[in-house]
Protein backbone atom coordinates (compact mmCIF):
# COMPACT_ATOMS: atom_id res chain seq x y z
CA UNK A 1 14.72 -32.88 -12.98
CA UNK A 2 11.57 -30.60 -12.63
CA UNK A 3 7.88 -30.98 -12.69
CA UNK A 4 6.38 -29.50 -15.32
CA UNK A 5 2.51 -28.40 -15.31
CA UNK A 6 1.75 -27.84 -18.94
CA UNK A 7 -1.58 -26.19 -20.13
CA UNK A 8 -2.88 -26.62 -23.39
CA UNK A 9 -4.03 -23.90 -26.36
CA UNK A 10 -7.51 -23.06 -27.65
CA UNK A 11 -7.19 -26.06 -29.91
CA UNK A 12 -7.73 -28.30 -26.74
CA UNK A 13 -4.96 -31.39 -25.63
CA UNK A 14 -4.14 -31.96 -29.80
CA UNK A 15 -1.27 -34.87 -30.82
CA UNK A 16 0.55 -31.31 -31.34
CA UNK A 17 0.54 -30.61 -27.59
CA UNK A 18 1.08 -34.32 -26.79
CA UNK A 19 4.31 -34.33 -29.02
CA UNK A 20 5.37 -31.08 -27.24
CA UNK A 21 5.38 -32.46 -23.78
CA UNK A 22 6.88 -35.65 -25.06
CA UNK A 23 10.13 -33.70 -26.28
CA UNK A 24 10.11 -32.33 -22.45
CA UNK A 25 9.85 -35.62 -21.33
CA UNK A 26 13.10 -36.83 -23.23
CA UNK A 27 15.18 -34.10 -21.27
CA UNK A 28 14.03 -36.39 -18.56
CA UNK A 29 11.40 -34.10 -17.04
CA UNK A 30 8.23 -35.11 -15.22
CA UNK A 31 5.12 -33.40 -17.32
CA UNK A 32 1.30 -33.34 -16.72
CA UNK A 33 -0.46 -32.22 -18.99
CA UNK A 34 -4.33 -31.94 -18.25
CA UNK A 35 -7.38 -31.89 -20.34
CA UNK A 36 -9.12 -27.98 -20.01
CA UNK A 37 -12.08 -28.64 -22.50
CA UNK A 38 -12.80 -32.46 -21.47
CA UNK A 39 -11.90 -34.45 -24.43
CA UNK A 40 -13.00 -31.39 -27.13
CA UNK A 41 -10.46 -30.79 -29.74
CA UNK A 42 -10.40 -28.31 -33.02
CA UNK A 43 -8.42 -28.26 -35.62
CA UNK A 44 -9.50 -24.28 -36.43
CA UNK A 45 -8.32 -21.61 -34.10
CA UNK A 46 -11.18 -19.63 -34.23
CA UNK A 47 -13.49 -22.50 -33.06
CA UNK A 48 -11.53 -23.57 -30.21
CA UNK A 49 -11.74 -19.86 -28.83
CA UNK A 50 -15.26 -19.87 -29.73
CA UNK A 51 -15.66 -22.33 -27.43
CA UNK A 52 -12.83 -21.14 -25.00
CA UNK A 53 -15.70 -18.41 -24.54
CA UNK A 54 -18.85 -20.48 -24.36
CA UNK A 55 -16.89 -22.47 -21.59
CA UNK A 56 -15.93 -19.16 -19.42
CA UNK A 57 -12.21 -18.10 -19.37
CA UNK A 58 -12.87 -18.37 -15.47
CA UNK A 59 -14.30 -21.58 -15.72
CA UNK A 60 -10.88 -22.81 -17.49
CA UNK A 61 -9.09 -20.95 -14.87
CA UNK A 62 -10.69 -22.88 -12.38
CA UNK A 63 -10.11 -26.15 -14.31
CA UNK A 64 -6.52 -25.13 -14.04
CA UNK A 65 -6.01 -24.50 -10.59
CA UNK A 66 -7.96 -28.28 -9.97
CA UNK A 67 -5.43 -29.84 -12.27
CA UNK A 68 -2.55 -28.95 -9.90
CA UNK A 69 -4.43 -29.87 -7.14
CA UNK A 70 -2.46 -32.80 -5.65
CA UNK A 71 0.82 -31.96 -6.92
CA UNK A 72 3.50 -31.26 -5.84
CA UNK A 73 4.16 -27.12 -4.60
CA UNK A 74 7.59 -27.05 -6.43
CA UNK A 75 6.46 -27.31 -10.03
CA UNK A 76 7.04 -25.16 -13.61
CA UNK A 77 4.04 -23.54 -14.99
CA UNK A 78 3.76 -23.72 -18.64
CA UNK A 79 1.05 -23.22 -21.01
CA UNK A 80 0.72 -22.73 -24.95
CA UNK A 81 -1.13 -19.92 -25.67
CA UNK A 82 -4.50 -20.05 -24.21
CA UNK A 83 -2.98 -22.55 -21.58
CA UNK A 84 -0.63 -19.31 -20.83
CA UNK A 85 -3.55 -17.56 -18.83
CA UNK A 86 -3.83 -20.39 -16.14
CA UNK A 87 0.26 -21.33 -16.14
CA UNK A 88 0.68 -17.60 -15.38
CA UNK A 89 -2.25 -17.35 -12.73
CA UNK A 90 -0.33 -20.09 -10.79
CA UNK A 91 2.88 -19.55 -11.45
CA UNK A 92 1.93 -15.59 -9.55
CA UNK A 93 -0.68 -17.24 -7.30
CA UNK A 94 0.66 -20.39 -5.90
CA UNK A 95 3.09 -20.79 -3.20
CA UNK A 96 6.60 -22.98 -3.95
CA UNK A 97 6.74 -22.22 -7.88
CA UNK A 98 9.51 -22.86 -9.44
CA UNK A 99 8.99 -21.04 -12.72
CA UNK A 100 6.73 -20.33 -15.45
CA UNK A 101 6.97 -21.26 -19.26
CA UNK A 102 4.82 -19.05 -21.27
CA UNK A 103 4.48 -20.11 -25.07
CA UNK A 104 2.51 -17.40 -27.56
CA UNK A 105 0.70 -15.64 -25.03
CA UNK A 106 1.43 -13.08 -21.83
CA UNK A 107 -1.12 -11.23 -19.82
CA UNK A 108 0.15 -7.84 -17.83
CA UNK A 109 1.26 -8.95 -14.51
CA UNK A 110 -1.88 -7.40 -12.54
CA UNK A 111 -4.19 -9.44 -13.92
CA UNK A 112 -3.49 -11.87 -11.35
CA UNK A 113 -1.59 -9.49 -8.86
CA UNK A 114 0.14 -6.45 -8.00
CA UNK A 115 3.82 -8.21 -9.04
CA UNK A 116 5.77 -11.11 -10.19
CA UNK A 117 6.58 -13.09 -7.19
CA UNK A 118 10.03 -12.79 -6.40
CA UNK A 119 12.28 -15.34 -7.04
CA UNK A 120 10.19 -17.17 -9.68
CA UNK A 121 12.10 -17.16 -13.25
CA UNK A 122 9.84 -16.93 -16.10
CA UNK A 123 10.66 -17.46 -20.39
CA UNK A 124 8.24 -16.08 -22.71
CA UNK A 125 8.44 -17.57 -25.99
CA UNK A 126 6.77 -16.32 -29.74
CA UNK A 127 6.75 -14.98 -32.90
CA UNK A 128 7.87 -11.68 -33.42
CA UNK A 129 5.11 -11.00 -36.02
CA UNK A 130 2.27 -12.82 -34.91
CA UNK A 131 -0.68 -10.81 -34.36
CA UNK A 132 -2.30 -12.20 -31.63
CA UNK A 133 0.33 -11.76 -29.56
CA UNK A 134 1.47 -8.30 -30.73
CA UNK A 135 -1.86 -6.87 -31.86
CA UNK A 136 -3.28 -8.19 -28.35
CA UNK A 137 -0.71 -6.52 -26.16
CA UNK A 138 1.27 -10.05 -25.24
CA UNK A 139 4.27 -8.18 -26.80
CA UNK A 140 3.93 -5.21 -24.49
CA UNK A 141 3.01 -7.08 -21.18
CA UNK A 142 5.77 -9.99 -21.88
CA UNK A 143 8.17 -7.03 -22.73
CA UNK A 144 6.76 -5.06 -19.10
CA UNK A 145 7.62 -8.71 -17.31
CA UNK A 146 11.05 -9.01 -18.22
CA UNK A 147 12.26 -5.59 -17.86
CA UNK A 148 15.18 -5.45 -15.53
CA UNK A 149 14.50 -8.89 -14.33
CA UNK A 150 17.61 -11.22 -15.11
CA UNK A 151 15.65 -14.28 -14.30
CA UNK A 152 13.02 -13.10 -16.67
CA UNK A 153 13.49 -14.06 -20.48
CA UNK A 154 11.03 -12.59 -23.87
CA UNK A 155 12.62 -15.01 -26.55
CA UNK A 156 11.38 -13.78 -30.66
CA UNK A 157 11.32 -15.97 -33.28
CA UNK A 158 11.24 -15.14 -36.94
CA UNK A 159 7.29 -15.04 -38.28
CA UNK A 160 3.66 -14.51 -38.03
CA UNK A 161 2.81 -18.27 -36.72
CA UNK A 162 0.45 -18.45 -33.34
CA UNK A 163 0.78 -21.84 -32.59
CA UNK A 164 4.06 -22.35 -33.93
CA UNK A 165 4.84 -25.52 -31.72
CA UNK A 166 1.84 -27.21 -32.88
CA UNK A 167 3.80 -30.30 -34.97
CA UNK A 168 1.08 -31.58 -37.83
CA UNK A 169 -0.30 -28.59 -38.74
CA UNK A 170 0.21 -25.61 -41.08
CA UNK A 171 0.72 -23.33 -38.62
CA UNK A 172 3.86 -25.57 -37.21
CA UNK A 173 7.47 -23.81 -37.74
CA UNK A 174 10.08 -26.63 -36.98
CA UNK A 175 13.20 -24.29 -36.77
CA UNK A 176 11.59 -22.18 -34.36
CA UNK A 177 9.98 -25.21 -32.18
CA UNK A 178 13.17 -26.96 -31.87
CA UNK A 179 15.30 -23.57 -30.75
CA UNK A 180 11.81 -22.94 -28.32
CA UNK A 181 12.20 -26.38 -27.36
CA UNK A 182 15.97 -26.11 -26.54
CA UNK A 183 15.50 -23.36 -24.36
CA UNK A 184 12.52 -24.55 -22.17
CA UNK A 185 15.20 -27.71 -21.34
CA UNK A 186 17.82 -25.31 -20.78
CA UNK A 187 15.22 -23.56 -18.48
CA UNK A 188 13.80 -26.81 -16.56
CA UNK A 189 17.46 -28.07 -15.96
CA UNK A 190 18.13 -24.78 -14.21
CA UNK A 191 15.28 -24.55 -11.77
CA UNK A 192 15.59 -26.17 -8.09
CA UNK A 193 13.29 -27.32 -5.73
């Protein structure tokens, strides 16, 4: 089973994100999932980039990169929108990773190097009319990561929902979270250490 690294959205580590690493967790994988914003939570979008921003993207980053500190090299890298930026930072940065699970969010490729490392598998899930992540250029860079790659998946769902996996709240689309859901096992029991 792998050893999953998950990264949480601008909402901060919500019962959402808890219930979304529990379903992992009953495919029998290992999952961390670490606290970015120390204990903040927000149950508006635009507040929990707000303060996303008054914390420093880099300083998140860095709280990232310290969270896998002391695990193991051969892990997944997953992260839920905002949580994509430092799941895809390791997942291109860090030696012995085994993939990289990238939920409502995609940045191009050079922001954290001049390619996709070889040999590391990657799923990109989302809506295919949400406008963060088609107004924002997710679409285009997720689209520019996959190409030609057949270890590389871009997976659309029906709808305009950002945080579609987020269970409890309006923006929540079951359908959609349980087909994501099914696919990121499918994923994890494929990837070897």
């Amino acid at each position: 089973m792998a050893e999953v690294l998950l990264f949480h959205h601008a909402l901060g580590l919500t019962e959402g994100v808890r219930s979304f690493a529990d379903e992992l967790r009953r495919g029998g994988h290992t999952v961390h999932v670490p606290d970015l914003y120390e204990g903040r939570t927000f149950t508006d979008l635009e507040a929990g980039l707000g303060h996303a921003r008054e914390t420093g993207f880099d300083t998140l980053l860095a709280r990232g990169e310290r969270a896998a500190e002391g695990l193991p090299e051969a892990l997944v890298l997953a992260g839920l929108s905002l949580g994509a930026l430092p799941a895809q930072k390791l997942a291109q940065t860090r030696s012995g990773s085994l993939g990289a699970v990238l939920i409502s969010a995609c940045v191009p490729v050079d922001e954290f190097g001049p390619a996709w490392p070889a040999g590391v598998p990657v799923q990109v899930h989302a809506m295919d009319a949400d406008p963060f992540f088609v107004d924002d250029g997710d679409l285009a860079a997720a689209r520019a990561l996959v190409a030609d790659a057949p270890d590389r998946k871009l997976f659309l769902y029906p709808g305009s929902r950002h945080l579609f996996t987020e269970a409890g709240t309006p923006s929540h689309a079951p359908e959609a979270t349980a087909l994501c859901v099914e696919r990121v096992l499918c994923f994890l029991d494929g990837v070897r250490g």
